[in-house]
Protein backbone atom coordinates (compact mmCIF):
# COMPACT_ATOMS: atom_id res chain seq x y z
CA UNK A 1 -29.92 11.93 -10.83
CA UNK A 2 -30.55 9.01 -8.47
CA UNK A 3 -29.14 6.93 -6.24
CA UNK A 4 -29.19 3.96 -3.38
CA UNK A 5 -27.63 4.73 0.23
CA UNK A 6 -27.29 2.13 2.78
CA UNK A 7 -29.04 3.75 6.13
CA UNK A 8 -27.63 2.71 9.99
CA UNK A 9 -28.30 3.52 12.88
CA UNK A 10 -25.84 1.71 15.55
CA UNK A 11 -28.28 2.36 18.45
CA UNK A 12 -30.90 0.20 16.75
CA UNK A 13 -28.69 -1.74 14.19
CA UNK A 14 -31.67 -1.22 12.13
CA UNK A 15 -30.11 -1.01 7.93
CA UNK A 16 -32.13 -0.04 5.45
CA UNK A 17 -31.25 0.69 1.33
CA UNK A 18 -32.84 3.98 0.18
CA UNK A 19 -33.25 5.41 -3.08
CA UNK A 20 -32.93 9.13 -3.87
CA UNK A 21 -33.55 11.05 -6.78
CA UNK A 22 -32.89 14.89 -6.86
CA UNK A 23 -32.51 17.22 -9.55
CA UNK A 24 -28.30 18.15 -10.40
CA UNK A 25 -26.15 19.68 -12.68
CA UNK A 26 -23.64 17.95 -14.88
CA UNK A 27 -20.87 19.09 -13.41
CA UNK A 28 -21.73 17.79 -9.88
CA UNK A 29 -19.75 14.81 -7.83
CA UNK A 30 -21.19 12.25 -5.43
CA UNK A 31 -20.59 14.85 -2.63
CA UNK A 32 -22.76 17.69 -3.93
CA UNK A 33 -25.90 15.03 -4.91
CA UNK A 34 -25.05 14.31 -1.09
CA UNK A 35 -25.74 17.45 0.02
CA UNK A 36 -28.89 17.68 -2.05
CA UNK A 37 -30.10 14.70 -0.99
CA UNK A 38 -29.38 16.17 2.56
CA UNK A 39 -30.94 19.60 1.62
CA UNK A 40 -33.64 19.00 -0.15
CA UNK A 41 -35.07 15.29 0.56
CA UNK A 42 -33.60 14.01 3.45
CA UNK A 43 -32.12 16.20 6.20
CA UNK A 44 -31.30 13.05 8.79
CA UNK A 45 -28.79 11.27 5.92
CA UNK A 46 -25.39 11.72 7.89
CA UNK A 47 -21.94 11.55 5.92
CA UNK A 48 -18.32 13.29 6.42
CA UNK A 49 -17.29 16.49 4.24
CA UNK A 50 -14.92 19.17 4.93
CA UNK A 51 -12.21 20.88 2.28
CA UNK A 52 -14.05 19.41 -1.12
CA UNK A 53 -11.04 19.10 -2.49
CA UNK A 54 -9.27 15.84 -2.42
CA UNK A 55 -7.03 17.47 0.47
CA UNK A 56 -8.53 16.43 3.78
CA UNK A 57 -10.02 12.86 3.21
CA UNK A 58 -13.07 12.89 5.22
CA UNK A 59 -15.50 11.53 2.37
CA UNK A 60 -14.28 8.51 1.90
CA UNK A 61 -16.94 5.88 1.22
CA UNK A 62 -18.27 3.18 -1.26
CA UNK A 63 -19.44 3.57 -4.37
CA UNK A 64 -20.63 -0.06 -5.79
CA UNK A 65 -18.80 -1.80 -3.25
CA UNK A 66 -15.28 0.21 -4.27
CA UNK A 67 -13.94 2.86 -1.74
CA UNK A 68 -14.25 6.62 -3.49
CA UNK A 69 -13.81 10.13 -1.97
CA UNK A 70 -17.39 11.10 -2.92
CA UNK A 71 -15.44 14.72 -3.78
CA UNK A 72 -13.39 13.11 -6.68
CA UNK A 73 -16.09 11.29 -7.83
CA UNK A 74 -17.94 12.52 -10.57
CA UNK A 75 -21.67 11.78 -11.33
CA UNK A 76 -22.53 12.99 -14.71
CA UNK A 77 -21.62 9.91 -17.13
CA UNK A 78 -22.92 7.61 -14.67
CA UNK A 79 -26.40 9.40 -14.41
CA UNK A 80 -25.98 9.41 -18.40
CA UNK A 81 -25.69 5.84 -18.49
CA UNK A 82 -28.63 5.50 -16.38
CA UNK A 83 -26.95 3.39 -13.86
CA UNK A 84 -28.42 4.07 -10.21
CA UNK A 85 -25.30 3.43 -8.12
CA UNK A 86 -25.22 1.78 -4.05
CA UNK A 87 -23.79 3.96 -1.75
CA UNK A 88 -22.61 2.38 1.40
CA UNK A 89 -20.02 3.07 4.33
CA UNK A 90 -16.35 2.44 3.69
CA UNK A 91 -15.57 -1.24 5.27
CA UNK A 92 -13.30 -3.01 8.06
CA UNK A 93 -14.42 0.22 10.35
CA UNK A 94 -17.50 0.21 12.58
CA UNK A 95 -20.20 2.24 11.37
CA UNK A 96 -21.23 4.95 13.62
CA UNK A 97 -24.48 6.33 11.08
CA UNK A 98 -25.33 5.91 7.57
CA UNK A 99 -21.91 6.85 5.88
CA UNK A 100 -19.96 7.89 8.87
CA UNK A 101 -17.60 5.54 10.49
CA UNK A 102 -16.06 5.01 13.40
CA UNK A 103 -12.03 6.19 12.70
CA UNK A 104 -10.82 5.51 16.22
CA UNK A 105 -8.95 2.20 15.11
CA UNK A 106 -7.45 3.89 11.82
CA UNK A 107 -5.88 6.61 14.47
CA UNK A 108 -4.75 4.25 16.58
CA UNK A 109 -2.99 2.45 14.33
CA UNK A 110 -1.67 5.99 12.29
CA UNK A 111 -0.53 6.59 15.85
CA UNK A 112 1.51 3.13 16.44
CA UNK A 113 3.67 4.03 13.71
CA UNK A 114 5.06 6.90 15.49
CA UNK A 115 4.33 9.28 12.51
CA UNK A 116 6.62 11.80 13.03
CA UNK A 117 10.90 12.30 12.55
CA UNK A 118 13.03 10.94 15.29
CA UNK A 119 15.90 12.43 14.35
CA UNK A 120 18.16 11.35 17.27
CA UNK A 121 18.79 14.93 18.61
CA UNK A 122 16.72 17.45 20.41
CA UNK A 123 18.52 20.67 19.15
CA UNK A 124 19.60 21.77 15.86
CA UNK A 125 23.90 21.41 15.63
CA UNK A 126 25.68 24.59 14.72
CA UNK A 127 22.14 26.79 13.67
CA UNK A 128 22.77 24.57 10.20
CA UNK A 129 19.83 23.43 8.57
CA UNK A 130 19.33 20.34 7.01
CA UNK A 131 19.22 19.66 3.14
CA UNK A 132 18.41 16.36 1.78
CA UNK A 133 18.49 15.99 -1.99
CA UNK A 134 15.54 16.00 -4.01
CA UNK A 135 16.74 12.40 -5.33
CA UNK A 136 16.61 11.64 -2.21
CA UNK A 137 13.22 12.63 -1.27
CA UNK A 138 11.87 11.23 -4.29
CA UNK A 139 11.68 7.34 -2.96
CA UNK A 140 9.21 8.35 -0.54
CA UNK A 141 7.14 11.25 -2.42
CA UNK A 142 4.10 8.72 -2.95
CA UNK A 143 4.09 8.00 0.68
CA UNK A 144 4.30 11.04 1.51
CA UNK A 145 0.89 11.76 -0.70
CA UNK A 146 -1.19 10.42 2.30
CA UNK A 147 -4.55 12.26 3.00
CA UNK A 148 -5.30 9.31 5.75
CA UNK A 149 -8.62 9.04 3.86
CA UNK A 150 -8.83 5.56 5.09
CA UNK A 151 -9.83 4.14 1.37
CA UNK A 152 -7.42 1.43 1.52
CA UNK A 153 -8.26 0.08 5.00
CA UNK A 154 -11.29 -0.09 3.41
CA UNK A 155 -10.60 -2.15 0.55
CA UNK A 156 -7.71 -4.52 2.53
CA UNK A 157 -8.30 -8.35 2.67
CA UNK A 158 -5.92 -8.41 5.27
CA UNK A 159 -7.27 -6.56 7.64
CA UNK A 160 -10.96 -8.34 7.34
CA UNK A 161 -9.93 -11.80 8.31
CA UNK A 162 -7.01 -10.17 10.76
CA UNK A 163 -8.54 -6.96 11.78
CA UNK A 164 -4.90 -6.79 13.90
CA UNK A 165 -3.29 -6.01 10.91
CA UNK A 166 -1.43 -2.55 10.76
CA UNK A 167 -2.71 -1.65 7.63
CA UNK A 168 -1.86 -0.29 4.58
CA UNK A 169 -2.17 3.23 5.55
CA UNK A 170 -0.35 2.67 8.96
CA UNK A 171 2.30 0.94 6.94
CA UNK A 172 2.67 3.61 4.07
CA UNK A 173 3.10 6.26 6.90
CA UNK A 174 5.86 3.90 8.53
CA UNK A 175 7.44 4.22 5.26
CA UNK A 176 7.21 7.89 5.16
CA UNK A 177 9.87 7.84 7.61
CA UNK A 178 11.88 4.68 7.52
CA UNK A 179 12.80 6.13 3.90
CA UNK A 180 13.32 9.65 5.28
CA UNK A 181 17.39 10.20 5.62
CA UNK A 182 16.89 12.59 8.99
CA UNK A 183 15.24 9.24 10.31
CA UNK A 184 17.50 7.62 12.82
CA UNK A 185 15.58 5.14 14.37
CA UNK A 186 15.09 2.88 10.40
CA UNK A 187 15.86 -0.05 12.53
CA UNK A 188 14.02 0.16 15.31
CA UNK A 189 11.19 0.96 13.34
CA UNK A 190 10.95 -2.19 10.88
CA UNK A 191 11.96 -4.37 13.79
CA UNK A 192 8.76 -2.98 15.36
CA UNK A 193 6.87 -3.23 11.64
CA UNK A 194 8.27 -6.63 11.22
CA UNK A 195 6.63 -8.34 13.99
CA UNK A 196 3.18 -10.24 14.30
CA UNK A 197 -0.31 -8.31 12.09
CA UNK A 198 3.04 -6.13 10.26
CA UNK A 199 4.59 -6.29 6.69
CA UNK A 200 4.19 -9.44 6.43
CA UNK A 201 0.87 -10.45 6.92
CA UNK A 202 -0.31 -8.27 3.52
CA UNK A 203 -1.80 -10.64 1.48
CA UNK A 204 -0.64 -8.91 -1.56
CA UNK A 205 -4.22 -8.24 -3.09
CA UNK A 206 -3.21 -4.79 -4.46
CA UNK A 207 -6.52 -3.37 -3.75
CA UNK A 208 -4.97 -0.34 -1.42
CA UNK A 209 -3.05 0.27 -4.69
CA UNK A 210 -6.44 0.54 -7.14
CA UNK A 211 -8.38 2.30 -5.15
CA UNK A 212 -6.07 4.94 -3.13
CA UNK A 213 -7.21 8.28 -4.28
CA UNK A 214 -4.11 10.07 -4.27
CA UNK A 215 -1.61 7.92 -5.78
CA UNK A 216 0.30 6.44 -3.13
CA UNK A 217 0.35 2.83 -3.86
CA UNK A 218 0.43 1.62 -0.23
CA UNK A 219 1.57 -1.86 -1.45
CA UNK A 220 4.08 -0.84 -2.73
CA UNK A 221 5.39 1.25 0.11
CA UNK A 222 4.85 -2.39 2.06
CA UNK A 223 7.14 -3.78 -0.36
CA UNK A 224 9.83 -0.80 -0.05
CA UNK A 225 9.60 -1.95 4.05
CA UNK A 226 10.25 -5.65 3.56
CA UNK A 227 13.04 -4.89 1.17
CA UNK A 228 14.51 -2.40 3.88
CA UNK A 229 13.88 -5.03 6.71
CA UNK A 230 15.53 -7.88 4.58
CA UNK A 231 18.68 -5.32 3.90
CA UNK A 232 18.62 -4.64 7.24
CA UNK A 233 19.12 -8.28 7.90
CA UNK A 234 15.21 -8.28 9.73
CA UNK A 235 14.25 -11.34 7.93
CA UNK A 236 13.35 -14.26 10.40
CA UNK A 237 9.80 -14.25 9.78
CA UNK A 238 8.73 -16.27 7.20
CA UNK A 239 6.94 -13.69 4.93
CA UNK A 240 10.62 -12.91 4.35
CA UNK A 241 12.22 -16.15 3.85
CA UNK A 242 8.96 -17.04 1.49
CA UNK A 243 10.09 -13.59 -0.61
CA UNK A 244 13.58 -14.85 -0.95
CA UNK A 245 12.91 -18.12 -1.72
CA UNK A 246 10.89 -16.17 -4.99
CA UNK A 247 13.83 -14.36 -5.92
CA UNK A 248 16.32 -17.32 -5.61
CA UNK A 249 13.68 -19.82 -8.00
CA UNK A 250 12.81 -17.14 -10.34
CA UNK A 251 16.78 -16.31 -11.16
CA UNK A 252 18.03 -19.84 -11.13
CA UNK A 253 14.92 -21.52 -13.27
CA UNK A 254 12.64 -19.02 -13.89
CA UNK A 255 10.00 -21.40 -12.18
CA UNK A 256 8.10 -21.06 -8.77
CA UNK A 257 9.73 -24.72 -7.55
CA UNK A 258 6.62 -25.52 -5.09
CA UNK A 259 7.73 -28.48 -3.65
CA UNK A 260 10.95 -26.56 -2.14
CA UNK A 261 8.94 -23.54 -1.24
CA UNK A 262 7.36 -25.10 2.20
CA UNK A 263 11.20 -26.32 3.74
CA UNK A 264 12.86 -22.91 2.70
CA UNK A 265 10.00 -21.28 3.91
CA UNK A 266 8.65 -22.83 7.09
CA UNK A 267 11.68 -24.82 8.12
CA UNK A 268 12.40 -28.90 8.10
CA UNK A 269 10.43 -29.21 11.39
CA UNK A 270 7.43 -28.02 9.90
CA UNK A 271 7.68 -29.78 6.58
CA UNK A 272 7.74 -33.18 8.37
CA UNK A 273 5.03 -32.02 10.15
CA UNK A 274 2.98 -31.47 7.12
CA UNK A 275 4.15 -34.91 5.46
CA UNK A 276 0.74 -36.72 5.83
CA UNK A 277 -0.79 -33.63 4.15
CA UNK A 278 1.27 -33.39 1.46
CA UNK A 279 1.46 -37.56 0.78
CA UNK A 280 -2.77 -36.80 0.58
CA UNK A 281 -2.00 -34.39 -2.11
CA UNK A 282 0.14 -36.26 -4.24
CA UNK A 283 -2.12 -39.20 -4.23
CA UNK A 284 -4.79 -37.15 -6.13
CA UNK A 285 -1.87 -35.64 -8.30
CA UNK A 286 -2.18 -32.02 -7.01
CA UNK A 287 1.70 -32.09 -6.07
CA UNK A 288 4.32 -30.55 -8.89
CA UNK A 289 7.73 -32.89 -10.04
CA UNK A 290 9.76 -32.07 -7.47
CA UNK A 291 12.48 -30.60 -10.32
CA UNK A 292 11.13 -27.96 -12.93
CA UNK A 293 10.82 -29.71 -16.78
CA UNK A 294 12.99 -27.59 -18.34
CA UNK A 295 14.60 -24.19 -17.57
CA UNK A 296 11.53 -21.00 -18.38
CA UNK A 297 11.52 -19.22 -21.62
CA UNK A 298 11.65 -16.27 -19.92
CA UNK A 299 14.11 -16.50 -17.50
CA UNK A 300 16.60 -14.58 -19.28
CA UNK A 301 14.90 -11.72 -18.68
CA UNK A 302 14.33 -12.83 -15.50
CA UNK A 303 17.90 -12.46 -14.85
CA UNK A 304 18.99 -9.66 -17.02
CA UNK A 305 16.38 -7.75 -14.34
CA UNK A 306 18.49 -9.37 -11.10
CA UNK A 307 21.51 -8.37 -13.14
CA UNK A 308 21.06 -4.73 -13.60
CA UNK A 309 19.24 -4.33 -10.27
CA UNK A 310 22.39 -6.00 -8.29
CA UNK A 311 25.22 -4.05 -10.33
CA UNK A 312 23.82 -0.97 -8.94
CA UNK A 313 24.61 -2.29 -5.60
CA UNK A 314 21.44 -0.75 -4.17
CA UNK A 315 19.88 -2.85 -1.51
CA UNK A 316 16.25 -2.02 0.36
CA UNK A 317 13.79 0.30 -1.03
CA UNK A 318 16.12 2.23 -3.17
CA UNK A 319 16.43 -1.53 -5.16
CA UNK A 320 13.16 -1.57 -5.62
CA UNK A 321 12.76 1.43 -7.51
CA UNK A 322 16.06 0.84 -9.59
CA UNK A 323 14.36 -2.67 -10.10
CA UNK A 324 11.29 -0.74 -11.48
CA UNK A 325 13.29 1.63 -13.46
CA UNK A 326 15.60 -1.34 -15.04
CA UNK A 327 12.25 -3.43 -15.50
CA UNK A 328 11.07 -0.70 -17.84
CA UNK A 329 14.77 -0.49 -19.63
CA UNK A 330 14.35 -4.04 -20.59
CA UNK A 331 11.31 -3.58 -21.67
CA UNK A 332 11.74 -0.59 -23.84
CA UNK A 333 15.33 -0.70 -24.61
CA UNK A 334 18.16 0.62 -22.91
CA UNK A 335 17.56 4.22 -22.67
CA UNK A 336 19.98 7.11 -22.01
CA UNK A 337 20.67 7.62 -18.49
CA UNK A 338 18.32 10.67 -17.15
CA UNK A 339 15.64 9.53 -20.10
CA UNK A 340 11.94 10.04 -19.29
CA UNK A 341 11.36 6.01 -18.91
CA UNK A 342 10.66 3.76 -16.28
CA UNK A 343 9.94 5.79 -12.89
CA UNK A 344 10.74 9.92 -14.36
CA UNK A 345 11.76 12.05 -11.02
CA UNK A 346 12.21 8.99 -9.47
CA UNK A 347 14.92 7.63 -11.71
CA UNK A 348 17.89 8.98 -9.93
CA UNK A 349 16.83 8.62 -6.65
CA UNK A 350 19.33 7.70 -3.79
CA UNK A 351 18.65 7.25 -0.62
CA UNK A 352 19.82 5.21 2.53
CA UNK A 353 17.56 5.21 5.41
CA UNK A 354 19.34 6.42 8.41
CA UNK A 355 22.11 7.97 6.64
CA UNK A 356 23.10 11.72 8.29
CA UNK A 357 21.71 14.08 6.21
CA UNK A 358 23.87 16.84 4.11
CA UNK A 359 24.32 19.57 6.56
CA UNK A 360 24.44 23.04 4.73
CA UNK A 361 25.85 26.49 6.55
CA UNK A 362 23.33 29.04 6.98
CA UNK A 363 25.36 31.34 5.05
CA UNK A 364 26.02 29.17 2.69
C-alpha cells in the first residue's frame, strides 16, 4: 500500500513530498498505514491520533486536497485501484510538523463563542430539574454532533481570504446554544455573531457541509443563525438585507431581479456611488432588463414553499427546518403528518430560543 506525505518542518520551512510504501491489511484506514509508516519506515513522520474512533477528532488531515479523519478513512479500494494518494496537513491553520497543526486559533475562536449554557441563574429553582422536549432538542442535534475536528476550517473559503472569520465550527457551536431553550442570552449572542468576520461573511461554498465527518452540516447551522438573527430583528448588515431581498424576488417573480439587488442591498448612497461602474457594464451588455421577461415557470412552487413555511407561523431556525420538511412535501406529495419524509426526528421539532424551559417536580 503506498502513499505521498507532505513533510515540514517550521524551524527550517524546509517541505518536502515523500512516498511510502509498507505492507497492510485490507481492512486498514489511513491512520493505521500511518502508524506503519511511523513504525516500520519512518519513525520522525509526526501526525495527531488518540481514540481511533471518530470520537475525539485529532486526525484530521488531507487526503487529495479534501479534509478526512485519517481514522474514518479507509484504504483498501483505493490501494485496489492503484491510486497512490497525497497526504498533506489540514489548511487555513499553521503547520507546526508534517501533519500536525497549529490549533491555537481554532480554540480561540471555539472559545469566543462562549460554548457553554448561560442559563440566566446560578442555582437550580425549587431542586426541579429541567426537561426540554425531545422535539425540541432535535433542531440542534447536528450541531450538537461536533467532534471540533477542525475539517471544515479546513475546507472554508471564507476563512482563507478573511482568516478573521469565526468559522464554521465556531459558528455551529454558537448554534449549539442559541437553539438550546435553557439559553437565555439568544440575543446577545447573535448580536455578538452578527457583527464584522460573523454569519455573514460565509461565502456559502458548502464545503464545511461535504466534508464534515460527523454530519453536522455547519452551513446549515450558519443559516439556522441568520434566520434567528433576522427573527430577532438583527438584520442591519447587509448579508441580511441581501437574504431578504432573495426571498422577496424569488416569491413575487420567481427571478433573482439583479438590477434591484445592489439598492435593497447596499442602500441608495452606495448605488449612486457605483453608477459609473454599472453604466461600464451595460455598455458591453453584461447588465440584465431592469424588469424580469415574464413571471418563472417555477415560481409556483416557489410560493407554495413560502406558503406552507409561513402558515406554520414559525420564524428563525425552527422555519428553516419546517421549510426543509415542506420542501420535501412538495416534492413528494403531501404526506401524513408524523410520515417518515422530509427531515424524520426532526419533523416535529419546536423550539424557541430563549424560551423557559418545562420545569418538571422531582417527584414527579
Amino acid at each position: 500500500m503506498a502513499l505521498k506525505i507532505w513533510r515540514f518542518d517550521s524551524t527550517t520551512g524546509e517541505r518536502a513530498l515523500e512516498e511510502y510504501e509498507v505492507e497492510a491489511p485490507e481492512w486498514v484506514t489511513l491512520l493505521d498505514v500511518l502508524d506503519l509508516v511511523k513504525d516500520k519506515v519512518d519513525g520522525s513522520l509526526a501526525y495527531r491520533k488518540s481514540c481511533r474512533m471518530m470520537i475525539c477528532g485529532s486526525c484530521g488531515m488531507r487526503m487529495d486536497g479534501a479534509a478526512v479523519l485519517a481514522c474514518k478513512t479507509r484504504m483498501y479500494d483505493i490501494a485496489r485501484s492503484g491510486h497512490v494518494p497525497v497526504i498533506s496537513a489540514m489548511g487555513n491553520l499553521p503547520i507546526v510538523k508534517d501533519l500536525v497543526v497549529d490549533m491555537e486559533p481554532f480554540w480561540a475562536k471555539f472559545k469566543a463563542m462562549k460554548p457553554y449554557l448561560q442559563p440566566g441563574y446560578e442555582q437550580p429553582l425549587d431542586g426541579k430539574e429541567y426537561v426540554i422536549s425531545q422535539e425540541r432538542m432535535n433542531v440542534i442535534h447536528k450541531e450538537s454532533l461536533c467532534i471540533n475536528c477542525g475539517c471544515c476550517v479546513s475546507e472554508c473559503n471564507s476563512m482563507e481570504s478573511d482568516p478573521e472569520f469565526l468559522g464554521p465550527q465556531a459558528l455551529a457551536k454558537g448554534m449549539r446554544f442559541v437553539g438550546d431553550p435553557r439559553d437565555a442570552h439568544a440575543v446577545e449572542r447573535l448580536d455578538e455573531y452578527s457583527s464584522e468576520h460573523g454569519i455573514w461573511d460565509c461565502t456559502r461554498c458548502y464545503f464545511c457541509n461535504e466534508r464534515c465527518p460527523k454530519g453536522v452540516d455547519p452551513r446549515d447551522a450558519i443559516a439556522k443563525l441568520g434566520a434567528e438573527a433576522m427573527a430577532a430583528g438583527i438584520d442591519d448588515d447587509m448579508g441580511a438585507k441581501h437574504a431578504n431581498w432573495f426571498v422577496t424576488s424569488a416569491k413575487t417573480t420567481g427571478w433573482l431581479r439583479e438590477t434591484e439587488l445592489v439598492p435593497k442591498t447596499q442602500g441608495i448612497v452606495s448605488s449612486i456611488k457605483q453608477m459609473k461602474f454599472a453604466m461600464g457594464l451595460a455598455v458591453k451588455g453584461k447588465v440584465p432588463p431592469p424588469v424580469p421577461p415574464h413571471v418563472a415557470e417555477g415560481v409556483k412552487e416557489s410560493r407554495a414553499l413560502y406558503d406552507l413555511v409561513k402558515e406554520q407561523d414559525r420564524q428563525g431556525a425552527l422555519g428553516i427546518v419546517q421549510g426543509e420538511r415542506a420542501l420535501s412535501r412538495l416534492e413528494h406529495g403531501d404526506g401524513p403528518e408524523g410520515s417518515e419524509q422530509g427531515m424524520g426526528s426532526r419533523d416535529h421539532a419546536d423550539i424557541t430560543p430563549g424560551e423557559e424551559p418545562t420545569r418538571k417536580g422531582a417527584g414527579e
